[in-house]
C-alpha atoms as a PDB file:
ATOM      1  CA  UNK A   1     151.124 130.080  42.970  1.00  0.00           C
ATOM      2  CA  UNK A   2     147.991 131.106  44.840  1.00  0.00           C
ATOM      3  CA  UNK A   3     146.189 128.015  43.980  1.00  0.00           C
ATOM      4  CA  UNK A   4     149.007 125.828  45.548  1.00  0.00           C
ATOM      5  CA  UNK A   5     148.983 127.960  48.878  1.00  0.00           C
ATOM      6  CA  UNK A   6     145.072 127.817  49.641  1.00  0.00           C
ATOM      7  CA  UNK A   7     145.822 123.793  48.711  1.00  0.00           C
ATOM      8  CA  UNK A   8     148.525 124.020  51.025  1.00  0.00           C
ATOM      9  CA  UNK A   9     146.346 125.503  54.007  1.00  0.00           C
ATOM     10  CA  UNK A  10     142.945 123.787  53.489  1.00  0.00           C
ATOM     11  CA  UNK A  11     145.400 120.530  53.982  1.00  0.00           C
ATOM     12  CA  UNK A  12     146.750 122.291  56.937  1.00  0.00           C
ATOM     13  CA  UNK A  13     143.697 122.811  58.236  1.00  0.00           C
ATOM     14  CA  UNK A  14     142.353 119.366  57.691  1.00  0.00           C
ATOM     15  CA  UNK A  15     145.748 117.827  59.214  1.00  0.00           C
ATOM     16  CA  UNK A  16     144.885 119.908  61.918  1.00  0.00           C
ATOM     17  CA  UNK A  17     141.497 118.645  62.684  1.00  0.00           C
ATOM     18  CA  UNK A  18     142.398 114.470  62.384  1.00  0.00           C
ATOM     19  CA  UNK A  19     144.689 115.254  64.899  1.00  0.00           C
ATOM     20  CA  UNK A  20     142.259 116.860  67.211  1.00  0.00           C
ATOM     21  CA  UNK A  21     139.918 114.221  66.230  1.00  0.00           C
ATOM     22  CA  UNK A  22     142.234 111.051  66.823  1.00  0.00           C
ATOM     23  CA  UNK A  23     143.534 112.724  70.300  1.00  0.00           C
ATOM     24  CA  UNK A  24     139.590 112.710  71.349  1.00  0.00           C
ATOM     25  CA  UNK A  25     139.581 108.878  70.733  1.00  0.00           C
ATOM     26  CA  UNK A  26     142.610 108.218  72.344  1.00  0.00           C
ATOM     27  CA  UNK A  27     141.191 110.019  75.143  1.00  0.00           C
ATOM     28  CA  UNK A  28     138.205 108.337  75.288  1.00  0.00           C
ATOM     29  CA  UNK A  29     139.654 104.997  74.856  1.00  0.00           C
ATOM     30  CA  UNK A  30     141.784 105.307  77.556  1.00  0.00           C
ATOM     31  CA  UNK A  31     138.831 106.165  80.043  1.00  0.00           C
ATOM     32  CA  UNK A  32     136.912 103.139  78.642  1.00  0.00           C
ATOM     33  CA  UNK A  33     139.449 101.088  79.751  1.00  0.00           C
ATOM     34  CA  UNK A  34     139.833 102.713  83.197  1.00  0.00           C
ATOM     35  CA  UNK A  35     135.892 102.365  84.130  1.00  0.00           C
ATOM     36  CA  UNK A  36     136.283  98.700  82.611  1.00  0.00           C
ATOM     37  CA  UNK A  37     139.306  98.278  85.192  1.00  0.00           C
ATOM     38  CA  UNK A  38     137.085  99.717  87.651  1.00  0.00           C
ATOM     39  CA  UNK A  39     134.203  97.373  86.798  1.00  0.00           C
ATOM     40  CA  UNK A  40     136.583  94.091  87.003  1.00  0.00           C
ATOM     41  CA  UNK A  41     135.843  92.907  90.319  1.00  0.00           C
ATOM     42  CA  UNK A  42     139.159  90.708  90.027  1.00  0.00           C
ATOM     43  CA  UNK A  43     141.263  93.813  89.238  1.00  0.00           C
ATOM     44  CA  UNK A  44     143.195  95.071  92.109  1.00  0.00           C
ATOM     45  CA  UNK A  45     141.589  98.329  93.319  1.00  0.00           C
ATOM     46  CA  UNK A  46     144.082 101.360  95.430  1.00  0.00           C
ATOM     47  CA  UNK A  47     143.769 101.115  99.098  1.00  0.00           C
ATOM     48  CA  UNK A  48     142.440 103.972 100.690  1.00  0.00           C
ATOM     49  CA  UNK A  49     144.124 106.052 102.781  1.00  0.00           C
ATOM     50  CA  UNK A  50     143.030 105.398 106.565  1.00  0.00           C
ATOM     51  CA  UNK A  51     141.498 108.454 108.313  1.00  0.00           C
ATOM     52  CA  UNK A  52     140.273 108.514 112.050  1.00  0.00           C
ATOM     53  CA  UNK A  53     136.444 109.102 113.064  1.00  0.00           C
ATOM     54  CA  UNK A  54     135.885 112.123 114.190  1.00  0.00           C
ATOM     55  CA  UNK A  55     133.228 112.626 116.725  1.00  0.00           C
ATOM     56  CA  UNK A  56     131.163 115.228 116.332  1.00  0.00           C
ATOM     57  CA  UNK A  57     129.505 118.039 118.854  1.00  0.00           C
ATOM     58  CA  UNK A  58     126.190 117.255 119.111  1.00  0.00           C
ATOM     59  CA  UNK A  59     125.519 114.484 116.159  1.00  0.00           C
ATOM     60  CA  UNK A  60     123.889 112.595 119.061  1.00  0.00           C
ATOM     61  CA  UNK A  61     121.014 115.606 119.697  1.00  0.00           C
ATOM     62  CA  UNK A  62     121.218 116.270 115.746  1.00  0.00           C
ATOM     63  CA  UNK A  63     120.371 112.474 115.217  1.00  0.00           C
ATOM     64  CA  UNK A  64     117.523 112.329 117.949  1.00  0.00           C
ATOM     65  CA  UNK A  65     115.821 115.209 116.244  1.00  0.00           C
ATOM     66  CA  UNK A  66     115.708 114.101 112.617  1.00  0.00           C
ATOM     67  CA  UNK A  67     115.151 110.384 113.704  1.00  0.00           C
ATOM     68  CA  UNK A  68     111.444 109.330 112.791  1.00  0.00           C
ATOM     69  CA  UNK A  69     109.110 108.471 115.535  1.00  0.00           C
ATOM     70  CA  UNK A  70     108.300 104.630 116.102  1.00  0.00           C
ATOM     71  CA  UNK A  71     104.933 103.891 115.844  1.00  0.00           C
ATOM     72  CA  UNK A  72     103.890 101.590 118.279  1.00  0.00           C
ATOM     73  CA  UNK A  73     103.132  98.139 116.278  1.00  0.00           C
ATOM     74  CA  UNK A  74      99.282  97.777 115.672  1.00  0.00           C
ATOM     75  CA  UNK A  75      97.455  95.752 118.408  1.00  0.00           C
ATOM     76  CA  UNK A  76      94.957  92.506 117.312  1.00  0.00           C
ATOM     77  CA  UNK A  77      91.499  93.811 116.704  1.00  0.00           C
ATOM     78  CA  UNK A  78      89.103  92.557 119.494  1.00  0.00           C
ATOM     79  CA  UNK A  79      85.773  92.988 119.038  1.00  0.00           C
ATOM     80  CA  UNK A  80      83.979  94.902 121.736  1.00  0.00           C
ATOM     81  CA  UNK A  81      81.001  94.553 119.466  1.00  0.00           C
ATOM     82  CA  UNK A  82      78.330  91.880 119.898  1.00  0.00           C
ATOM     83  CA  UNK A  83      78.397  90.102 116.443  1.00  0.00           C
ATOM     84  CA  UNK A  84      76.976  86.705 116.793  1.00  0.00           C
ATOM     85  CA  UNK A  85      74.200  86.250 114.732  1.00  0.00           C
ATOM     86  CA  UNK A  86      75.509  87.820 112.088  1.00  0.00           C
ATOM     87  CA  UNK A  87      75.794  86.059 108.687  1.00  0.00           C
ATOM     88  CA  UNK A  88      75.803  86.717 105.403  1.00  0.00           C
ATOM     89  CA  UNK A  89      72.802  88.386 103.875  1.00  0.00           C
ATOM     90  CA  UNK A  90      70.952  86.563 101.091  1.00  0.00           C
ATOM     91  CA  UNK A  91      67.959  86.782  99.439  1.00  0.00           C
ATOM     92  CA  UNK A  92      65.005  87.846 101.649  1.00  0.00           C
ATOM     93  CA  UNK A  93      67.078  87.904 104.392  1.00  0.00           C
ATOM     94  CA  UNK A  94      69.517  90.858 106.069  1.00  0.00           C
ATOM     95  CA  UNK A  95      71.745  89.068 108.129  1.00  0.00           C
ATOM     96  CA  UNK A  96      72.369  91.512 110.516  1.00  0.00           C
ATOM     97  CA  UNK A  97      73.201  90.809 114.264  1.00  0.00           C
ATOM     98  CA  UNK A  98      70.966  89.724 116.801  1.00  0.00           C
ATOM     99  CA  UNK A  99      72.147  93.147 118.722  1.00  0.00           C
ATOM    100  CA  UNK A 100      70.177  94.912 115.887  1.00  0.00           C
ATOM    101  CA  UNK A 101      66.830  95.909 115.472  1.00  0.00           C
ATOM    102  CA  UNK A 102      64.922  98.414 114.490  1.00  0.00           C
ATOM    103  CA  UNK A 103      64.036 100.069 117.641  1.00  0.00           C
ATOM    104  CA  UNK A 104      67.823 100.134 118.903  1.00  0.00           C
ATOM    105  CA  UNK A 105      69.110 100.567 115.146  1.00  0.00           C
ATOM    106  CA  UNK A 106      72.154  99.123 113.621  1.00  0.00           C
ATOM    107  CA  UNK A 107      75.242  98.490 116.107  1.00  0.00           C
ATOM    108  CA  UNK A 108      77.765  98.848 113.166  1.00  0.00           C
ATOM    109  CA  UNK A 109      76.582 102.604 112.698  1.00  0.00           C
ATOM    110  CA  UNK A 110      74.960 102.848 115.870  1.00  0.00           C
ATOM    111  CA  UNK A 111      72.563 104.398 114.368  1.00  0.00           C
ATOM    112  CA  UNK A 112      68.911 103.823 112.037  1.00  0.00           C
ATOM    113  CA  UNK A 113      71.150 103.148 109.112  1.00  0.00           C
ATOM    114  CA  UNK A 114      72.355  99.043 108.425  1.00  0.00           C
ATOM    115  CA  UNK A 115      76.175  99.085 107.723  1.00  0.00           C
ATOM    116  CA  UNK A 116      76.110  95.308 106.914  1.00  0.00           C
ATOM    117  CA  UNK A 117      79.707  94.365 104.959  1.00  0.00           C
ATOM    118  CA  UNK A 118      77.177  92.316 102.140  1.00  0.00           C
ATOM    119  CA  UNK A 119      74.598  95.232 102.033  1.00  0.00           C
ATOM    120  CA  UNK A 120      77.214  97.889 100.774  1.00  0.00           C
ATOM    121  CA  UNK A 121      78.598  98.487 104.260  1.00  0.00           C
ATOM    122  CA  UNK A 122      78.768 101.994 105.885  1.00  0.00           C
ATOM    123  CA  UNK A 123      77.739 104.825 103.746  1.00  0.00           C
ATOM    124  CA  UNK A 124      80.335 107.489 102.612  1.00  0.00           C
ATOM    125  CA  UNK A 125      78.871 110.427 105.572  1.00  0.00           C
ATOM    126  CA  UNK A 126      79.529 107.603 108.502  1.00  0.00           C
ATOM    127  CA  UNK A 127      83.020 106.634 106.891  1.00  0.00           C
ATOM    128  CA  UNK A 128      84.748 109.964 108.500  1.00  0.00           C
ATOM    129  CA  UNK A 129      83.631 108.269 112.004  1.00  0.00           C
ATOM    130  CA  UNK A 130      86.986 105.736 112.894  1.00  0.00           C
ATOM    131  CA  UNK A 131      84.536 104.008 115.430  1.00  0.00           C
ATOM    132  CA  UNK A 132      82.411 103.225 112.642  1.00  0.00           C
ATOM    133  CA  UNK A 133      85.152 102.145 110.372  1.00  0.00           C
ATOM    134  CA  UNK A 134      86.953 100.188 113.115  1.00  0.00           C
ATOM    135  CA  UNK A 135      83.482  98.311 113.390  1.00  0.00           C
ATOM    136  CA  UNK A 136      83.165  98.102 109.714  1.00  0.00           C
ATOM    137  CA  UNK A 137      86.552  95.823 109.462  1.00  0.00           C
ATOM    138  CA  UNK A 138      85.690  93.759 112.805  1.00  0.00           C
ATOM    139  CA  UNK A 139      82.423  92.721 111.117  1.00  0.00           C
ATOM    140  CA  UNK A 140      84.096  92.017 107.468  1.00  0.00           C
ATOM    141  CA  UNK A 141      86.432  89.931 109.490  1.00  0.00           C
ATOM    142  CA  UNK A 142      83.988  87.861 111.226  1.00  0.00           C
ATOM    143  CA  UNK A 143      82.418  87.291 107.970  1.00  0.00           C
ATOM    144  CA  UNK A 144      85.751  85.700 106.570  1.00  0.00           C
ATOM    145  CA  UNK A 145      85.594  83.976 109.760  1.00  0.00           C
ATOM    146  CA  UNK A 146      82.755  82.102 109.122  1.00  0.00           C
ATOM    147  CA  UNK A 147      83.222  81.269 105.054  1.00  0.00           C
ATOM    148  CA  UNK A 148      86.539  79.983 106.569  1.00  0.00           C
ATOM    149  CA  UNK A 149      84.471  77.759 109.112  1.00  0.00           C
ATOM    150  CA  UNK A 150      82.531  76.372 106.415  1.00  0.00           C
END
Protein backbone atom coordinates (compact mmCIF):
# COMPACT_ATOMS: atom_id res chain seq x y z
CA UNK A 1 0.00 0.00 0.00
CA UNK A 2 2.91 2.36 0.58
CA UNK A 3 4.53 1.52 -2.61
CA UNK A 4 1.33 2.50 -4.60
CA UNK A 5 1.06 5.96 -2.71
CA UNK A 6 4.79 7.25 -3.29
CA UNK A 7 3.82 5.91 -7.15
CA UNK A 8 0.84 7.83 -6.80
CA UNK A 9 2.69 11.20 -5.75
CA UNK A 10 5.96 11.02 -7.76
CA UNK A 11 3.17 10.91 -10.78
CA UNK A 12 1.57 13.78 -9.09
CA UNK A 13 4.44 15.52 -8.96
CA UNK A 14 5.53 14.90 -12.48
CA UNK A 15 1.82 15.81 -13.77
CA UNK A 16 2.47 18.76 -11.97
CA UNK A 17 5.58 19.89 -13.61
CA UNK A 18 4.36 19.14 -17.65
CA UNK A 19 1.81 21.37 -16.80
CA UNK A 20 4.01 24.11 -15.60
CA UNK A 21 6.22 23.26 -18.39
CA UNK A 22 3.56 23.27 -21.35
CA UNK A 23 1.93 26.66 -19.78
CA UNK A 24 5.66 28.24 -20.26
CA UNK A 25 5.41 27.33 -24.03
CA UNK A 26 2.13 28.45 -24.48
CA UNK A 27 3.29 31.55 -23.02
CA UNK A 28 6.06 31.97 -25.00
CA UNK A 29 4.39 31.08 -28.14
CA UNK A 30 1.93 33.48 -27.80
CA UNK A 31 4.55 36.41 -27.41
CA UNK A 32 6.37 35.05 -30.51
CA UNK A 33 3.52 35.63 -32.36
CA UNK A 34 2.79 39.11 -30.94
CA UNK A 35 6.51 40.55 -31.74
CA UNK A 36 6.01 38.71 -35.24
CA UNK A 37 2.62 40.80 -35.52
CA UNK A 38 4.58 43.65 -34.48
CA UNK A 39 7.33 43.02 -37.04
CA UNK A 40 4.66 42.64 -40.07
CA UNK A 41 4.80 45.92 -41.54
CA UNK A 42 1.38 45.00 -43.37
CA UNK A 43 -0.30 44.17 -40.02
CA UNK A 44 -2.51 46.84 -38.77
CA UNK A 45 -0.81 48.51 -35.78
CA UNK A 46 -3.30 50.49 -32.65
CA UNK A 47 -3.55 54.14 -33.17
CA UNK A 48 -2.21 56.12 -30.57
CA UNK A 49 -3.98 58.11 -28.47
CA UNK A 50 -3.52 61.95 -29.48
CA UNK A 51 -1.98 64.13 -26.71
CA UNK A 52 -1.32 67.99 -27.02
CA UNK A 53 2.36 69.57 -26.89
CA UNK A 54 3.02 71.00 -24.02
CA UNK A 55 5.32 73.91 -23.96
CA UNK A 56 7.64 74.01 -21.56
CA UNK A 57 9.16 76.95 -19.10
CA UNK A 58 12.32 77.61 -20.23
CA UNK A 59 13.16 74.57 -22.85
CA UNK A 60 14.17 77.51 -25.08
CA UNK A 61 17.19 78.77 -22.42
CA UNK A 62 17.62 74.89 -21.49
CA UNK A 63 18.19 74.19 -25.31
CA UNK A 64 20.58 77.27 -25.92
CA UNK A 65 22.77 76.05 -23.12
CA UNK A 66 23.31 72.40 -23.99
CA UNK A 67 23.36 73.25 -27.81
CA UNK A 68 27.05 72.78 -29.17
CA UNK A 69 28.87 75.75 -30.44
CA UNK A 70 29.24 76.12 -34.37
CA UNK A 71 32.53 76.27 -35.43
CA UNK A 72 33.00 78.64 -37.97
CA UNK A 73 33.72 76.49 -41.34
CA UNK A 74 37.57 76.40 -42.05
CA UNK A 75 38.79 79.19 -44.43
CA UNK A 76 41.11 78.20 -47.83
CA UNK A 77 44.73 78.18 -46.84
CA UNK A 78 46.57 81.17 -48.51
CA UNK A 79 49.95 81.22 -48.39
CA UNK A 80 51.50 84.28 -46.85
CA UNK A 81 54.74 82.42 -47.35
CA UNK A 82 57.06 83.01 -50.30
CA UNK A 83 57.34 79.45 -51.83
CA UNK A 84 58.38 79.72 -55.37
CA UNK A 85 61.37 78.03 -55.97
CA UNK A 86 60.61 75.37 -54.10
CA UNK A 87 60.67 71.83 -55.60
CA UNK A 88 61.19 68.64 -54.73
CA UNK A 89 64.52 67.68 -53.28
CA UNK A 90 66.59 65.04 -55.09
CA UNK A 91 69.80 63.85 -55.07
CA UNK A 92 72.48 66.52 -54.45
CA UNK A 93 70.04 68.95 -54.37
CA UNK A 94 67.66 70.50 -51.30
CA UNK A 95 65.01 72.08 -52.98
CA UNK A 96 64.27 74.54 -50.65
CA UNK A 97 62.84 78.07 -51.51
CA UNK A 98 64.57 80.80 -52.98
CA UNK A 99 63.44 82.80 -49.59
CA UNK A 100 65.95 80.42 -47.85
CA UNK A 101 69.40 80.55 -47.17
CA UNK A 102 71.65 80.04 -44.81
CA UNK A 103 72.21 83.41 -43.46
CA UNK A 104 68.30 84.13 -43.10
CA UNK A 105 67.62 80.28 -42.29
CA UNK A 106 64.72 78.24 -43.32
CA UNK A 107 61.25 80.22 -43.80
CA UNK A 108 59.23 76.99 -43.00
CA UNK A 109 60.80 76.99 -39.36
CA UNK A 110 61.96 80.37 -39.49
CA UNK A 111 64.68 79.34 -38.09
CA UNK A 112 68.57 77.50 -38.88
CA UNK A 113 66.73 74.25 -39.13
CA UNK A 114 65.27 73.08 -43.04
CA UNK A 115 61.61 71.86 -42.57
CA UNK A 116 61.45 70.77 -46.27
CA UNK A 117 58.11 68.27 -46.71
CA UNK A 118 60.82 65.67 -48.82
CA UNK A 119 63.64 66.15 -46.18
CA UNK A 120 61.49 64.76 -43.19
CA UNK A 121 59.67 68.06 -42.69
CA UNK A 122 59.59 69.91 -39.30
CA UNK A 123 61.17 68.17 -36.45
CA UNK A 124 59.02 66.90 -33.47
CA UNK A 125 60.29 70.26 -30.89
CA UNK A 126 58.96 72.84 -33.82
CA UNK A 127 55.67 70.69 -34.33
CA UNK A 128 54.03 72.30 -30.95
CA UNK A 129 54.47 75.78 -32.98
CA UNK A 130 50.81 75.99 -35.21
CA UNK A 131 52.70 78.70 -37.34
CA UNK A 132 55.12 76.18 -38.15
CA UNK A 133 52.66 73.47 -38.80
CA UNK A 134 50.31 75.77 -40.74
CA UNK A 135 53.52 76.38 -42.97
CA UNK A 136 54.34 72.78 -42.97
CA UNK A 137 50.84 71.88 -44.87
CA UNK A 138 51.01 75.13 -47.23
CA UNK A 139 54.38 73.84 -48.47
CA UNK A 140 53.20 69.95 -48.77
CA UNK A 141 50.42 71.46 -50.73
CA UNK A 142 52.39 73.34 -53.15
CA UNK A 143 54.36 70.30 -53.66
CA UNK A 144 51.13 68.33 -54.81
CA UNK A 145 50.67 71.37 -56.75
CA UNK A 146 53.39 70.98 -58.85
CA UNK A 147 53.44 66.84 -59.37
CA UNK A 148 49.84 67.77 -60.41
CA UNK A 149 51.30 70.39 -62.99
CA UNK A 150 53.48 67.89 -64.39
Amino acid sequence: MMESQTEIAMDDEALAKRQRLLENLAKARAARVAKAAALDPLAPRPKRAYHKSRKHKGKRLFNELVAKPVKPKKEAMVPDVNLEGMRHAKLGTNGCPAACSPATGCILTLGGICAHPDLGGPQPAYLENEEIKRRDALARLYLKRLDAER
